[in-house]
C-alpha atoms as a PDB file:
ATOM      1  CA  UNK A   1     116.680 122.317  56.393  1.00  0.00           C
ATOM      2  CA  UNK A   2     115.703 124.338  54.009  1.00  0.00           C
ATOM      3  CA  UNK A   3     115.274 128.852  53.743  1.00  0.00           C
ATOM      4  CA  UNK A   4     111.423 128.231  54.257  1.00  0.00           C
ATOM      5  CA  UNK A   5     111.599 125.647  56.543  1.00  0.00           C
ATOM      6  CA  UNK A   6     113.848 127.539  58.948  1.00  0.00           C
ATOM      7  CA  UNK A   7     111.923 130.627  58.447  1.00  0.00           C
ATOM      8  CA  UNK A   8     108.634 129.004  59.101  1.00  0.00           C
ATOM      9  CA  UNK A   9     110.291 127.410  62.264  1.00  0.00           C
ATOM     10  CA  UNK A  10     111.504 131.131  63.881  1.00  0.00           C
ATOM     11  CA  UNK A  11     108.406 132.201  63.278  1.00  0.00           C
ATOM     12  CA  UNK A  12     106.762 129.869  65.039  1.00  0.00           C
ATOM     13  CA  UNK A  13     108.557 130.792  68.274  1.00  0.00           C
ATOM     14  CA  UNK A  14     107.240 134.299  68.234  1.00  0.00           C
ATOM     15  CA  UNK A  15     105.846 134.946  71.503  1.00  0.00           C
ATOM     16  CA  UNK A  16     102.296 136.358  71.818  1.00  0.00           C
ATOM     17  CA  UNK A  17     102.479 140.107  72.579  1.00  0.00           C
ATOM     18  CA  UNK A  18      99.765 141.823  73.943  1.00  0.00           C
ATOM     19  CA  UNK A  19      99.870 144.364  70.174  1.00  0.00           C
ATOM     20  CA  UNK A  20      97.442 146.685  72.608  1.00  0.00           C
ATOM     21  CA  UNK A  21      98.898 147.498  75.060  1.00  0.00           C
ATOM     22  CA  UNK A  22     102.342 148.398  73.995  1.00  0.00           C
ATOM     23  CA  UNK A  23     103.390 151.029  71.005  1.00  0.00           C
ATOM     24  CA  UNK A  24     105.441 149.786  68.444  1.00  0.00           C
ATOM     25  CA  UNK A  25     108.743 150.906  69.462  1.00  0.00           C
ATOM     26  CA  UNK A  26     107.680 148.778  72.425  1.00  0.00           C
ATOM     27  CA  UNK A  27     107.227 145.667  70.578  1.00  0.00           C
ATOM     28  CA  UNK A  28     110.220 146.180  68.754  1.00  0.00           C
ATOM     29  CA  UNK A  29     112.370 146.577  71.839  1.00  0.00           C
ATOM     30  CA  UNK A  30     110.603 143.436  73.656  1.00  0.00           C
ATOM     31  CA  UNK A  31     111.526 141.466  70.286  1.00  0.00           C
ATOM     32  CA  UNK A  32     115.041 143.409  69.975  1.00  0.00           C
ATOM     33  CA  UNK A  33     115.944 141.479  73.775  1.00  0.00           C
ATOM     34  CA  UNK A  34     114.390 138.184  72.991  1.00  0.00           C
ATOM     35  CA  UNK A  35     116.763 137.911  69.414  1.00  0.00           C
ATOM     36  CA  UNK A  36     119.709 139.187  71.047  1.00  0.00           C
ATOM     37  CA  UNK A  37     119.370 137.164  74.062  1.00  0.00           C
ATOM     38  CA  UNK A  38     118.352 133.641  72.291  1.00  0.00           C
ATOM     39  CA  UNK A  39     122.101 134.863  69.990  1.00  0.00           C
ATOM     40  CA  UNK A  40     123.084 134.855  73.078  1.00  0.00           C
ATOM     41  CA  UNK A  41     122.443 131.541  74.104  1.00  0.00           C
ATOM     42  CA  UNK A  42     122.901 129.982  71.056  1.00  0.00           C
ATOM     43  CA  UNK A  43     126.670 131.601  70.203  1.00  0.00           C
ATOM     44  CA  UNK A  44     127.678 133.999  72.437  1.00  0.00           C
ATOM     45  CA  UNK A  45     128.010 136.442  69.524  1.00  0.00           C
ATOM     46  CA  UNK A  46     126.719 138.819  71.259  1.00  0.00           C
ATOM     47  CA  UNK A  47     128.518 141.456  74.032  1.00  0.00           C
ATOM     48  CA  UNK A  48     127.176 140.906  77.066  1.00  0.00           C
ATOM     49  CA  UNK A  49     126.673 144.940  77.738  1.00  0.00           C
ATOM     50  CA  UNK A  50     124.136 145.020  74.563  1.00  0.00           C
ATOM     51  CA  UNK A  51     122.271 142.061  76.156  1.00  0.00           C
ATOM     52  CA  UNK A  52     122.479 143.907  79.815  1.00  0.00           C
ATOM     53  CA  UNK A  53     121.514 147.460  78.269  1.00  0.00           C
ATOM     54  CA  UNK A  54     118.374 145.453  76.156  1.00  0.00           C
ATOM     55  CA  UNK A  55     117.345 143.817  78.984  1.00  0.00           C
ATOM     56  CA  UNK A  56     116.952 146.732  81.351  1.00  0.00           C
ATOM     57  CA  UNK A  57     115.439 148.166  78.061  1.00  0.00           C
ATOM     58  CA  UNK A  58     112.811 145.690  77.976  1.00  0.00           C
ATOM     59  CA  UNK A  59     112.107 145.141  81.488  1.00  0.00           C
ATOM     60  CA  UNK A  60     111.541 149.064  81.436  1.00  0.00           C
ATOM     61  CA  UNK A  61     109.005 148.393  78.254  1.00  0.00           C
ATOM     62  CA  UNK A  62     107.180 145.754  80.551  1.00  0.00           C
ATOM     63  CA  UNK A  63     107.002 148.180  83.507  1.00  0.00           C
ATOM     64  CA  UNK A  64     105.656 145.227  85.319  1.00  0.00           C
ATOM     65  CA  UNK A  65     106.794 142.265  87.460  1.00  0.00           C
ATOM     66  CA  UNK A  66     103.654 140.559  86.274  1.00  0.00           C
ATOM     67  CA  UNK A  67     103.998 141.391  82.865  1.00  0.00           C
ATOM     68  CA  UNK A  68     107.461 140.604  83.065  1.00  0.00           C
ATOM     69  CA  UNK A  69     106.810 137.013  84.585  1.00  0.00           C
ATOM     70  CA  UNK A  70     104.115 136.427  81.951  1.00  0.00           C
ATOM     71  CA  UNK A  71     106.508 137.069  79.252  1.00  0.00           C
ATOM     72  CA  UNK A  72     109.592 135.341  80.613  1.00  0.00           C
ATOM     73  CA  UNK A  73     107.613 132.408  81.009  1.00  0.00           C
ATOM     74  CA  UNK A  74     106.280 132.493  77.649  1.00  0.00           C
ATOM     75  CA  UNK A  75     109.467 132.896  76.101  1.00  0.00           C
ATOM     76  CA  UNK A  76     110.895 129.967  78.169  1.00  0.00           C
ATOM     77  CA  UNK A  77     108.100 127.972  77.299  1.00  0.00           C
ATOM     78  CA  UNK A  78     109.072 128.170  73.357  1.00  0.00           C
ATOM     79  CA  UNK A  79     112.879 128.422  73.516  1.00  0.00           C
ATOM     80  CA  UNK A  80     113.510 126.955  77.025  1.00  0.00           C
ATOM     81  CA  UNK A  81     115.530 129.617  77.860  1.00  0.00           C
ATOM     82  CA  UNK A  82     115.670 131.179  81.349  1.00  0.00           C
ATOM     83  CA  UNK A  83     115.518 134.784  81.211  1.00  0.00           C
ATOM     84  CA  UNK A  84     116.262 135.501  84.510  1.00  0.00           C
ATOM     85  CA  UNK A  85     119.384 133.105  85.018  1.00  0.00           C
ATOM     86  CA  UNK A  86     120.799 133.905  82.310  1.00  0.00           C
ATOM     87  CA  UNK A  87     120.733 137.687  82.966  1.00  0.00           C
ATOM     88  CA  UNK A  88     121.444 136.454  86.788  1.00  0.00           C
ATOM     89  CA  UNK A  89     124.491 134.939  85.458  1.00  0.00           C
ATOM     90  CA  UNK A  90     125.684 137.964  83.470  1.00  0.00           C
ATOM     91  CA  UNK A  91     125.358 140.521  86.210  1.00  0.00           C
ATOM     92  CA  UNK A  92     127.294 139.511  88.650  1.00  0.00           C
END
């Protein structure tokens, strides 16, 4: 596959963030815990404390259960990752 190709294909898992209701930093931090967690996934090259400390980050950012739901499920929807069992599996 080629640079474009697998460019064109990360973008397309972007998830749909509501751009008015959150600030920039925000967004950044919501997309900070959605790369480091799908690294995660993928490799494992990534310490588990970052992905704790990113995910309390970004559940903070949501500042909603529903929100937080809405998201999860749109992020497992285009990566079919589980947010919530993997981070279920990490704190315990």
């Amino acid at each position: 596959m080629g640079d474009n190709m697998k460019a064109k294909t990360e973008e397309q898992i972007a998830i749909d963030i509501d751009y008015e209701t959150f600030t920039t930093d925000e967004i950044i931090k919501i997309f900070d815990f959605f790369n480091l967690i799908t690294l995660y996934v993928k490799n494992g090259k990534v310490k588990k404390t970052d992905l704790i400390n990113a995910y309390h980050t970004y559940r903070n950012v949501l500042n909603s259960i529903a929100f937080e739901k809405r998201y999860n499920k749109m992020f497992e929807d285009k990566t079919g990752i589980k947010i919530y069992q993997v981070m279920r599996e990490l704190e315990k």
